[in-house]
Protein backbone atom coordinates (compact mmCIF):
# COMPACT_ATOMS: atom_id res chain seq x y z
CA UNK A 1 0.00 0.00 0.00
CA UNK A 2 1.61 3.57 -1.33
CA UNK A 3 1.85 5.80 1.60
CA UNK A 4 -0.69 8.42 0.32
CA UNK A 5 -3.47 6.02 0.21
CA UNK A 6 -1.76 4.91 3.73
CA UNK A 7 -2.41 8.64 5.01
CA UNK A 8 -5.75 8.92 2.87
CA UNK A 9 -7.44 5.63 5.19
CA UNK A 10 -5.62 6.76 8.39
CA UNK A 11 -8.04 10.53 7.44
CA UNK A 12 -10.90 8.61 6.99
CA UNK A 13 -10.80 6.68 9.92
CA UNK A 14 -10.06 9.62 12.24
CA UNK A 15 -13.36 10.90 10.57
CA UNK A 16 -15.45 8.26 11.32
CA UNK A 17 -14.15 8.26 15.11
CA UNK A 18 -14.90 11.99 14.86
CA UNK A 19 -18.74 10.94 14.03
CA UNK A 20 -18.87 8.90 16.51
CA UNK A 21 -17.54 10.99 19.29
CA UNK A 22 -20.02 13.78 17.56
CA UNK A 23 -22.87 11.26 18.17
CA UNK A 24 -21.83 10.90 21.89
CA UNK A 25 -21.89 14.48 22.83
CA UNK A 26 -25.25 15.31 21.45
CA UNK A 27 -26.92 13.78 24.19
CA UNK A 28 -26.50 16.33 27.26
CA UNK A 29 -24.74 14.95 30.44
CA UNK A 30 -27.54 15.58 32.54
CA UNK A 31 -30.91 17.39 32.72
CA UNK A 32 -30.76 21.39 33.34
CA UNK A 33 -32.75 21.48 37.03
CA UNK A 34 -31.42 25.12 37.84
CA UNK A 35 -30.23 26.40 34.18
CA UNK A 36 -31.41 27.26 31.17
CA UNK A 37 -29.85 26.91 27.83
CA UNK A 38 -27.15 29.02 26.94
CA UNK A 39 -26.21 27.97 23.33
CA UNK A 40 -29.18 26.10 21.67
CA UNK A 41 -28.27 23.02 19.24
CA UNK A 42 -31.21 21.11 17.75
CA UNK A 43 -29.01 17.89 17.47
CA UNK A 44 -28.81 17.62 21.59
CA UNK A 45 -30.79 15.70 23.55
CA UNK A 46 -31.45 18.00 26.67
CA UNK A 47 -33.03 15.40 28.40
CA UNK A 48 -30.83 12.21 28.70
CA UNK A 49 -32.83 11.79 32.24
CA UNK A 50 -36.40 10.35 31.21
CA UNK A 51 -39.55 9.30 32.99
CA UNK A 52 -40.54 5.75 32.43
CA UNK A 53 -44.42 5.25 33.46
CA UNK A 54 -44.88 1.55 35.05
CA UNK A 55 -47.71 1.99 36.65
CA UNK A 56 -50.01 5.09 36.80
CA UNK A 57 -52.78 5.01 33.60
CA UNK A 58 -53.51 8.36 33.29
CA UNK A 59 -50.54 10.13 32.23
CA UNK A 60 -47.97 9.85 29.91
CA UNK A 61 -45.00 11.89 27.94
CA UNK A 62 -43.23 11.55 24.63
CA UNK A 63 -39.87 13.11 24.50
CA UNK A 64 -38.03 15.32 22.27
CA UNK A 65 -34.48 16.73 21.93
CA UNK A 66 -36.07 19.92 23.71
CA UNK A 67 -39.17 19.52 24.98
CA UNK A 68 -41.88 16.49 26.47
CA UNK A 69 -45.07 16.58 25.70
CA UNK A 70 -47.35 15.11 28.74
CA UNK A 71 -50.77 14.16 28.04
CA UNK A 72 -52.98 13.13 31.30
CA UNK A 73 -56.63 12.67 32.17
CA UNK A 74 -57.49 15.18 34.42
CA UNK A 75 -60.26 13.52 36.10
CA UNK A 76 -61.79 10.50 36.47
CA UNK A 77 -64.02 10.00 33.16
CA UNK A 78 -62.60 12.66 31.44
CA UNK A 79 -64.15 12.68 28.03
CA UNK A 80 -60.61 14.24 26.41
CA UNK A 81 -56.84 14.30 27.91
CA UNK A 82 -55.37 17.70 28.15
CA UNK A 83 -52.00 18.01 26.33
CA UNK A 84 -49.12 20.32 28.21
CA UNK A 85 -45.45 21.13 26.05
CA UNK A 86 -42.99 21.70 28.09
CA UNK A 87 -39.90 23.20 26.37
CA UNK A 88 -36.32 23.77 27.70
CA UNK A 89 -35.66 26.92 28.51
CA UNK A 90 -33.05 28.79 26.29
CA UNK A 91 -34.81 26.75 23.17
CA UNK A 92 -37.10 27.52 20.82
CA UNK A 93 -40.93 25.87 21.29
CA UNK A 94 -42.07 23.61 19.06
CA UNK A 95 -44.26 24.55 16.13
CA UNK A 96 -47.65 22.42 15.96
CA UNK A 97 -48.88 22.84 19.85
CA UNK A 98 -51.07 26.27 19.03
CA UNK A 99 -53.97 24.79 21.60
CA UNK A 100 -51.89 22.76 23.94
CA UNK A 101 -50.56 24.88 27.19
CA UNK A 102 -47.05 25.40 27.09
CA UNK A 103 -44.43 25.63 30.25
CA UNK A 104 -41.20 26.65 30.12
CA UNK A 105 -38.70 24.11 32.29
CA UNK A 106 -37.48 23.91 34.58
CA UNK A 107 -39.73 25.65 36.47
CA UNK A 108 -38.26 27.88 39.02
CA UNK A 109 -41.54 29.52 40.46
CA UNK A 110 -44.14 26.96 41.72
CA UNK A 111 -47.66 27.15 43.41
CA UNK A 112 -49.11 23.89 44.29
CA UNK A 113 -52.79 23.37 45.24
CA UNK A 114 -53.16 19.83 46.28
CA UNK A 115 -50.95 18.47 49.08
CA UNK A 116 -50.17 15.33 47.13
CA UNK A 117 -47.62 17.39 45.60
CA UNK A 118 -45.80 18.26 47.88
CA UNK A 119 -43.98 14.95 49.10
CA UNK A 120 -42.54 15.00 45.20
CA UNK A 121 -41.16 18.49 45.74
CA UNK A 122 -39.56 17.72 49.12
CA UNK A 123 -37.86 14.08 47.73
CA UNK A 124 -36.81 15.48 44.36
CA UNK A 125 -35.08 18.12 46.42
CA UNK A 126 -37.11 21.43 44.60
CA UNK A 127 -39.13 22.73 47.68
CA UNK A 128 -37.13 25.88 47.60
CA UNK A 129 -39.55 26.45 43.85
CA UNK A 130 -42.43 26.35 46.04
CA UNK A 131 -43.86 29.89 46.57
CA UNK A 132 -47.82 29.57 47.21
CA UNK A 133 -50.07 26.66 48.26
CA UNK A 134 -54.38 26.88 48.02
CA UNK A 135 -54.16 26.56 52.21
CA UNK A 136 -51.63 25.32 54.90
CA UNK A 137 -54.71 24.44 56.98
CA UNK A 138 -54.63 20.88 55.70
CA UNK A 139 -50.70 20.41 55.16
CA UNK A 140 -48.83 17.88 57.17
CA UNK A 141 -45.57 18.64 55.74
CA UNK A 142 -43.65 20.59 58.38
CA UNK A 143 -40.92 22.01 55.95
CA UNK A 144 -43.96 23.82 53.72
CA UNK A 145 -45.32 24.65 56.97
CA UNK A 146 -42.32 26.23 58.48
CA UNK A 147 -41.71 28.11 54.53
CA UNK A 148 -45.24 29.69 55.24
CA UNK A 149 -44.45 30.86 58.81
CA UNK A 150 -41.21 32.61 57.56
CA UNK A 151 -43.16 34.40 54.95
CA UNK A 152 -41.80 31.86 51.71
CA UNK A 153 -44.79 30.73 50.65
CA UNK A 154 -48.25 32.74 50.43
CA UNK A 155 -51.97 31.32 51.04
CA UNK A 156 -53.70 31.67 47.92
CA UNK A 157 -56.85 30.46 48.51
CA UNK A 158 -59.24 28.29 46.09
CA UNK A 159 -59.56 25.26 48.83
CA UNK A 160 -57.85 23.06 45.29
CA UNK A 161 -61.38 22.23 44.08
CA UNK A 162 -63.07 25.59 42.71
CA UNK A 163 -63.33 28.03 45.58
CA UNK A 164 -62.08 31.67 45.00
CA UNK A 165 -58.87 32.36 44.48
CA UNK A 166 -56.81 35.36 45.65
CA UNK A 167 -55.87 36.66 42.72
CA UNK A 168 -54.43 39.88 43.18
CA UNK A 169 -52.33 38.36 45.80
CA UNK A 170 -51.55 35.05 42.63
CA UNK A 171 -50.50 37.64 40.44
CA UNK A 172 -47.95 39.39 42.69
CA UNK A 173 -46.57 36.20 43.55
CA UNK A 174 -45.53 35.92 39.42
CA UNK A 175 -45.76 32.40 39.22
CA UNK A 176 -44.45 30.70 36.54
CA UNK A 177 -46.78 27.42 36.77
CA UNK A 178 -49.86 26.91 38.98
CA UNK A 179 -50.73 23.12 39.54
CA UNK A 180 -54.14 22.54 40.50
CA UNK A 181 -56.93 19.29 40.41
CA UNK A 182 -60.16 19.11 38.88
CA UNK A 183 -62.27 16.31 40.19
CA UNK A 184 -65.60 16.76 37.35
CA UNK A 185 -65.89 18.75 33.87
CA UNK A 186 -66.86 21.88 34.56
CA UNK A 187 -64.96 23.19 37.60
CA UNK A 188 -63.98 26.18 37.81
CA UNK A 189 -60.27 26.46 39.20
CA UNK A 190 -58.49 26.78 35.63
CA UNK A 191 -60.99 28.70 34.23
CA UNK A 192 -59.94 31.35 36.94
CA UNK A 193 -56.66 31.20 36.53
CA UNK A 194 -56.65 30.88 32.84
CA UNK A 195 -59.05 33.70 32.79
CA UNK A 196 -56.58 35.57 34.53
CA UNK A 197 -53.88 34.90 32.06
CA UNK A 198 -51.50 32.30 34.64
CA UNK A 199 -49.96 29.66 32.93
CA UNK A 200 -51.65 26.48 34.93
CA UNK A 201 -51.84 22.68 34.25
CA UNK A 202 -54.05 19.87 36.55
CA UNK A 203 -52.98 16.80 38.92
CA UNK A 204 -54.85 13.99 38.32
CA UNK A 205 -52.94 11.38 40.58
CA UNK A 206 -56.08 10.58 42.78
CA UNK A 207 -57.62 9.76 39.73
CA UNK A 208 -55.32 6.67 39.42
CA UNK A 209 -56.66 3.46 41.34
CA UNK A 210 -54.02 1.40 42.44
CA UNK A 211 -51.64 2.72 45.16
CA UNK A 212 -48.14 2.44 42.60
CA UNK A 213 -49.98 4.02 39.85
CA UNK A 214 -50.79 7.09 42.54
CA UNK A 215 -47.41 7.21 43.67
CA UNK A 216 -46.05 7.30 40.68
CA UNK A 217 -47.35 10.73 40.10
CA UNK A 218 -44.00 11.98 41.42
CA UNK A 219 -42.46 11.38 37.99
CA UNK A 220 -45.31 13.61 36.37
CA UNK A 221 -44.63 16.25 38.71
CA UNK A 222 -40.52 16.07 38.11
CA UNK A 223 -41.72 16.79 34.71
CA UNK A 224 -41.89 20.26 35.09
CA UNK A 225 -38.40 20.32 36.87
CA UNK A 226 -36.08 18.26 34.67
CA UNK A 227 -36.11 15.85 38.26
CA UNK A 228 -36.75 12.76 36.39
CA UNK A 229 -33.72 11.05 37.70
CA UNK A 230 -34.56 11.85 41.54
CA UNK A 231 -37.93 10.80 40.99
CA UNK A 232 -37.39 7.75 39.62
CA UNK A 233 -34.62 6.51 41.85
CA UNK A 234 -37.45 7.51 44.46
CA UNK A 235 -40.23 5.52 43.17
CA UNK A 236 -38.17 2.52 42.50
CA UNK A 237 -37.31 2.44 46.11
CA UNK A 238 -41.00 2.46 47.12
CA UNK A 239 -42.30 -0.22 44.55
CA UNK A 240 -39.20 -2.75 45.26
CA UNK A 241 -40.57 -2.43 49.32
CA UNK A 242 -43.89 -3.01 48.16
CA UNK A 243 -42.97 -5.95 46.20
CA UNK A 244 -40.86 -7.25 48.74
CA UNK A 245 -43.85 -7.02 51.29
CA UNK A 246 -46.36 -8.51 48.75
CA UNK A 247 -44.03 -11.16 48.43
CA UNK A 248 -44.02 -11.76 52.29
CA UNK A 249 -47.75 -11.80 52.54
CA UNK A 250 -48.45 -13.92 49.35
CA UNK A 251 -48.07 -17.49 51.40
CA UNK A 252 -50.21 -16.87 54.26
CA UNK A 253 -52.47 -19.45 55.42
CA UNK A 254 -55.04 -17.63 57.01
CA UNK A 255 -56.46 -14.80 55.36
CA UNK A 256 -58.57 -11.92 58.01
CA UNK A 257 -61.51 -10.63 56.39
CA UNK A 258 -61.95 -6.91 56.53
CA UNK A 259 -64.31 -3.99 55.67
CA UNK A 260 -63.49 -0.48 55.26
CA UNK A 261 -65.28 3.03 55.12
CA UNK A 262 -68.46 4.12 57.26
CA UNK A 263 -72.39 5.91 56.42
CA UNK A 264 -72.22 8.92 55.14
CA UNK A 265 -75.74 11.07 55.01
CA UNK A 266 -77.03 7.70 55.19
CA UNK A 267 -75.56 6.14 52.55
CA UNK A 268 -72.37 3.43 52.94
CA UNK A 269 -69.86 4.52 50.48
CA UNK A 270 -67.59 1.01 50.27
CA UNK A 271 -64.76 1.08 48.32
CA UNK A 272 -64.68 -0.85 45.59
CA UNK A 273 -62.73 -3.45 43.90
CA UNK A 274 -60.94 -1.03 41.72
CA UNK A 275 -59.86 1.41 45.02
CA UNK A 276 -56.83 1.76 46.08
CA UNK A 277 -57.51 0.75 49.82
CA UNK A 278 -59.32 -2.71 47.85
CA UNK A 279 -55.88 -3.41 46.62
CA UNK A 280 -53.76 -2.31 49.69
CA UNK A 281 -56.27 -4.81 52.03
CA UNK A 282 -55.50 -7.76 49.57
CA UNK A 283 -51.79 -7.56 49.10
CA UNK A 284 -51.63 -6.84 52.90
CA UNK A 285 -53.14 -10.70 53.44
CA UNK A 286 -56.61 -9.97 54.27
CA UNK A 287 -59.94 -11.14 51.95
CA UNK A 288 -62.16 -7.41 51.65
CA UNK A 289 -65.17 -8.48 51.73
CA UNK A 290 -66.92 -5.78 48.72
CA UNK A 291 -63.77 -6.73 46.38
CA UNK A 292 -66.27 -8.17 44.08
CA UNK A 293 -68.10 -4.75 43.70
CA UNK A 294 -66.99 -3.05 40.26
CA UNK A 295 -65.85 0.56 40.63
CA UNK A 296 -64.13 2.61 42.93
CA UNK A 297 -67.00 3.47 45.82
CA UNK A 298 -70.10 1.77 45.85
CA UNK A 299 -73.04 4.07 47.66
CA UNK A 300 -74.65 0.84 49.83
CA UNK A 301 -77.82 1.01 52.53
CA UNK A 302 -76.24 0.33 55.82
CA UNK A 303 -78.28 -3.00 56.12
CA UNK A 304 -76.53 -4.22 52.91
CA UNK A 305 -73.41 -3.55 54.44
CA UNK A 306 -74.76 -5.33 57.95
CA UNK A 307 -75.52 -8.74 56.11
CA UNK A 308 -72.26 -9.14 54.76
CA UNK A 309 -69.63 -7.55 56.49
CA UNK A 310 -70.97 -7.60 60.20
CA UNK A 311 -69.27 -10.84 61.09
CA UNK A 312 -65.85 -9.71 59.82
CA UNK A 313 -62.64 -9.31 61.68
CA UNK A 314 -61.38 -6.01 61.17
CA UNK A 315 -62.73 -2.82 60.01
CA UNK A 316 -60.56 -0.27 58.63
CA UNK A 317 -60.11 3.33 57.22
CA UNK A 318 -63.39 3.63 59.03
CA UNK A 319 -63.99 7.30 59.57
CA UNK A 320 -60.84 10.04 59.88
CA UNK A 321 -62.77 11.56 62.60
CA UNK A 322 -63.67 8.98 64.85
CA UNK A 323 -61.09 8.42 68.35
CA UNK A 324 -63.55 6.63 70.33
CA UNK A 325 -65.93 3.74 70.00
CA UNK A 326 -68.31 6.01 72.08
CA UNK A 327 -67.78 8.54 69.34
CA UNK A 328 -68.20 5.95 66.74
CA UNK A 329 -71.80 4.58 69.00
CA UNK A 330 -73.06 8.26 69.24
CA UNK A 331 -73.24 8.61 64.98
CA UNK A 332 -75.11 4.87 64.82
CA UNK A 333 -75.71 2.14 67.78
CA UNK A 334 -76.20 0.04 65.17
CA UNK A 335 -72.71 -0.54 64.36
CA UNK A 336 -72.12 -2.13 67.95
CA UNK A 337 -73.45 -4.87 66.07
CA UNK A 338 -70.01 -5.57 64.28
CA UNK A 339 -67.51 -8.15 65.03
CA UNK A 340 -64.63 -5.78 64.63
CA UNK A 341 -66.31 -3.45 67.02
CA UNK A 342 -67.09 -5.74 69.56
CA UNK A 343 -62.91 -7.28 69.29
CA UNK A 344 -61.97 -3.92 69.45
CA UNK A 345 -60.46 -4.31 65.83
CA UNK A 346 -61.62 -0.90 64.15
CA UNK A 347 -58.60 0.62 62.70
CA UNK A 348 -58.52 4.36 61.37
CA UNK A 349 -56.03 5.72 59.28
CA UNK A 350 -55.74 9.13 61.04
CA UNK A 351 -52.60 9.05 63.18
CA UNK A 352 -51.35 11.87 61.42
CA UNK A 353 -54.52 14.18 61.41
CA UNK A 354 -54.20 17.67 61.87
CA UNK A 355 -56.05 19.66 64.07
CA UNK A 356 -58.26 21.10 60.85
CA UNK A 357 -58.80 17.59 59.51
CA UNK A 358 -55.91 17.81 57.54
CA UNK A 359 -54.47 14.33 57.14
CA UNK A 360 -50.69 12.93 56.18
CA UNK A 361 -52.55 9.57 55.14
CA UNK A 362 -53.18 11.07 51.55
CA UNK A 363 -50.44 13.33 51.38
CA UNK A 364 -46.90 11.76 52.33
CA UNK A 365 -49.25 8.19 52.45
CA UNK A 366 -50.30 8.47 48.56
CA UNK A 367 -46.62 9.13 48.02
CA UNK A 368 -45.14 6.33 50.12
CA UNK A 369 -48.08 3.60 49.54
CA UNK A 370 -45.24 0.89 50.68
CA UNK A 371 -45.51 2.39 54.66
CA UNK A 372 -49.18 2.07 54.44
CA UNK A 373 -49.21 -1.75 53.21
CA UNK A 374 -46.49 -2.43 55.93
CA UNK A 375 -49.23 -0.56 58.49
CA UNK A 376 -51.92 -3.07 57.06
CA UNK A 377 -49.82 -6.45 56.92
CA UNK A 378 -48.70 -5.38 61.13
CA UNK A 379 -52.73 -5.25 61.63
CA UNK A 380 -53.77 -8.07 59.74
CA UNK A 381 -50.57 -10.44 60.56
CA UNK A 382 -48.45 -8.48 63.38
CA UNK A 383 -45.85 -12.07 62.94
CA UNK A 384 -44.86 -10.82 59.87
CA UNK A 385 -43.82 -7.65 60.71
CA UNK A 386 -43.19 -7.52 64.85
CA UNK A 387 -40.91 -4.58 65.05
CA UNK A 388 -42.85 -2.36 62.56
CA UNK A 389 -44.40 0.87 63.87
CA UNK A 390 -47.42 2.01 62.95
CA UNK A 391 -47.36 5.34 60.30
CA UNK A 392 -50.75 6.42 59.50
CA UNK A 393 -52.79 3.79 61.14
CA UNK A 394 -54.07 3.71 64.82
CA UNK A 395 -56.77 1.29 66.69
CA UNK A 396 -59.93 2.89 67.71
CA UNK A 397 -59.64 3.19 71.21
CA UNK A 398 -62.06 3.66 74.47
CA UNK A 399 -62.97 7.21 75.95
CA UNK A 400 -60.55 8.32 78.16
C-alpha cells in the first residue's frame, strides 16, 4: 500500500471516530434542574434523564431533543386528555402545539394546590420552587409549613377544588406554573386562573386506582423540573418495598376478612374493587369483603353492608374523625353490632390528622403507599412484621 493512500485511510478513519464521538456528545450529560440553555443546538438531547411510566394510567410523555409533551386525564371519566409542552428553557418551542398549554422548564416559580404534591417536591429536592399553596390548613408537611411561617410561601386560597382564588395576591406572587386538580368537567379552578392569564396545568394522581400508579405521580410532577432522575430513583425504592412485602404476605395461610369506610348522610360509600384501599387490604393478606363490587365506591344502605360484612374481623379506614368507640356509637348504635367493634379491631387511618382535619394519610401516604401496606400487613398479621411501627394507622380506642 503507497503511503498516500496509507495517510488517505488513516483521514478517513479519524473521521469516522470523529462521528462517533459527535454522536456521543449530542446527548447532554444531565438534565438542566437550575439552568437554562445558553447555546441552543437542535441535534442535543437535553433530556438524557427520562420518565418511564410503570404503573399510573392516566398520564404519559413523549420526549423530544427539547421539549416532552405530557398528556394526562385530568379527572376520572374525562371525556378528552389535556395536552401540556414543556420546552427547555433557552430553546425555541415547538411549532404544531397552538392549543396545547405550554411551560417553560425547569420551572423555578411553583404554586401547588393539592398536598399530594408536595412529598414529590420535598424528595426530588425542589421545595425551595415552592412559593404559594391553596391553604396550609390541611398540610402535614412541616418544611412547607415552616416556609409559610417565615413568609416563603403565600396562602392563595381556592380550597384546590373551585373556591375563589386570591388573585391579586396570585399575580404578585408571578408564578411561573400553577398546579391545581379538577375532580368533574366543569370546575372552575383553571378557568380562573386561565381567565386571569396564569400559565396552569391539573394533577390527576387521585384519579389513578391502584396505590403504585398514585405514587407514581412523582415522575409527572418532576416533569416540570427536569427531576426525572430523583424521581425515579425515588419511586423505585418504594415499589421494590412493596414488592418485597407482597411477596411476604403472598403465602399466608389464614387470610382476616376486613371492611373499610363508614355511612355517610345515610348512605355506605364502600370502596370498591378497583380502590386503592381494595388493593392495599388484599396484598396486605386480608380477603375485603366488597372486592367483588366493580368501581371505585359503591353508595350501599347500611343494612346491605350489615348482612355481609358484620361478622368480619377487622374494620378499617373507618372514619378520619372517629377516636372513640363512644364517638363511633353516638353517629349509629347500630354498628355495635359488628364483630370488629365488639374485638376492638376498628382501625382508622388518622394518626397523622391535623387539628383542621388535615391528614398525612393522603399526602406523604399516597406518596409512600409501601408504609401504608407495611401498616396493614402489622394489623392483619403483626408475625410478619413484629418490630414495625405504625405510620398512618391507629386502633380505635375507648374514651378516656
Amino acid at each position: 500500500m503507497n503511503t498516500v493512500r496509507r495517510v488517505m485511510l488513516v483521514i478517513g478513519l479519524i473521521a469516522v471516530l470523529a462521528v462517533g464521538v459527535s454522536a456521543q456528545e449530542a446527548v447532554a450529560e444531565a438534565n438542566l434542574v437550575d439552568a437554562c440553555v445558553e447555546n441552543y443546538d437542535p441535534a442535543v438531547d437535553y433530556f438524557p434523564a427520562k420518565a418511564e411510566i410503570e404503573y399510573a394510567e392516566n398520564f404519559s410523555v413523549e420526549y423530544f431533543n427539547n421539549y416532552k409533551v405530557v398528556t394526562i386525564l385530568p379527572w376520572p371519566g374525562a371525556e378528552a386528555p389535556q395536552t401540556y409542552v414543556l420546552v427547555q428553557c433557552g430553546t425555541p418551542a415547538p411549532e404544531g402545539f397552538e392549543d396545547a398549554v405550554t411551560v417553560e422548564v425547569p420551572v423555578q416559580r411553583f404554586v401547588a394546590m393539592a398536598t399530594t404534591i408536595l412529598p414529590a417536591l420535598e424528595a426530588q429536592g425542589v421545595l425551595d420552587r415552592l412559593i404559594g399553596v391553596d391553604t396550609t390548613l390541611f398540610t402535614s408537611s412541616e418544611a412547607v409549613l415552616e416556609m409559610a411561617e417565615a413568609g416563603d410561601v403565600a396562602e392563595i386560597g381556592g380550597g384546590g377544588s373551585g373556591g375563589d382564588i386570591n388573585m391579586e395576591l396570585l399575580l404578585s406572587l408571578e408564578p411561573d406554573l400553577v398546579m391545581a386538580q379538577e375532580f368533574f368537567a366543569g370546575g372552575t379552578t383553571l378557568d380562573q386562573l386561565q381567565t386571569a392569564g396564569v400559565t396552569a396545568v391539573l394533577n390527576g394522581d387521585y384519579a389513578d386506582t391502584s396505590p403504585l400508579g398514585q405514587a407514581e405521580w412523582g415522575k409527572y410532577v418532576s416533569l416540570f423540573f427536569n427531576t426525572e432522575a430523583e424521581a425515579s430513583d425515588v419511586f423505585a425504592g418504594v415499589a421494590e418495598r412493596y414488592e418485597a412485602l407482597t411477596v411476604l404476605t403472598a403465602g399466608v395461610e389464614e387470610r382476616p376478612t376486613a371492611i373499610a369506610a363508614s355511612p355517610y348522610s345515610g348512605t355506605w360509600y364502600m370502596p370498591g374493587a378497583d380502590s386503592t384501599i381494595a388493593q392495599l387490604i388484599a396484598d396486605a393478606g386480608a380477603d375485603f369483603l366488597f372486592a367483588d363490587q366493580p368501581g371505585t365506591s359503591v353508595p350501599l344502605d347500611f343494612e346491605v353492608v350489615f348482612e355481609r360484612g358484620a361478622e368480619a374481623e377487622f374494620w378499617v379506614n373507618a372514619n378520619q374523625f372517629w377516636a372513640t368507640t363512644e364517638q363511633m356509637l353516638a353517629d349509629d348504635s347500630r354498628f355495635e353490632g359488628f364483630a370488629a367493634v365488639a374485638n376492638g379491631n376498628v382501625w382508622n387511618n388518622n394518626k397523622r390528622m391535623n387539628a383542621n382535619g388535615g391528614s398525612d394519610y393522603f399526602e406523604s401516604g399516597a406518596a409512600n403507599p409501601d408504609v401504608i401496606l407495611a401498616d396493614l400487613i402489622s394489623i392483619f398479621h403483626p408475625d410478619l412484621l413484629p418490630d414495625h411501627e405504625l405510620v398512618y394507622y391507629q386502633r380505635l380506642g375507648a374514651a378516656q
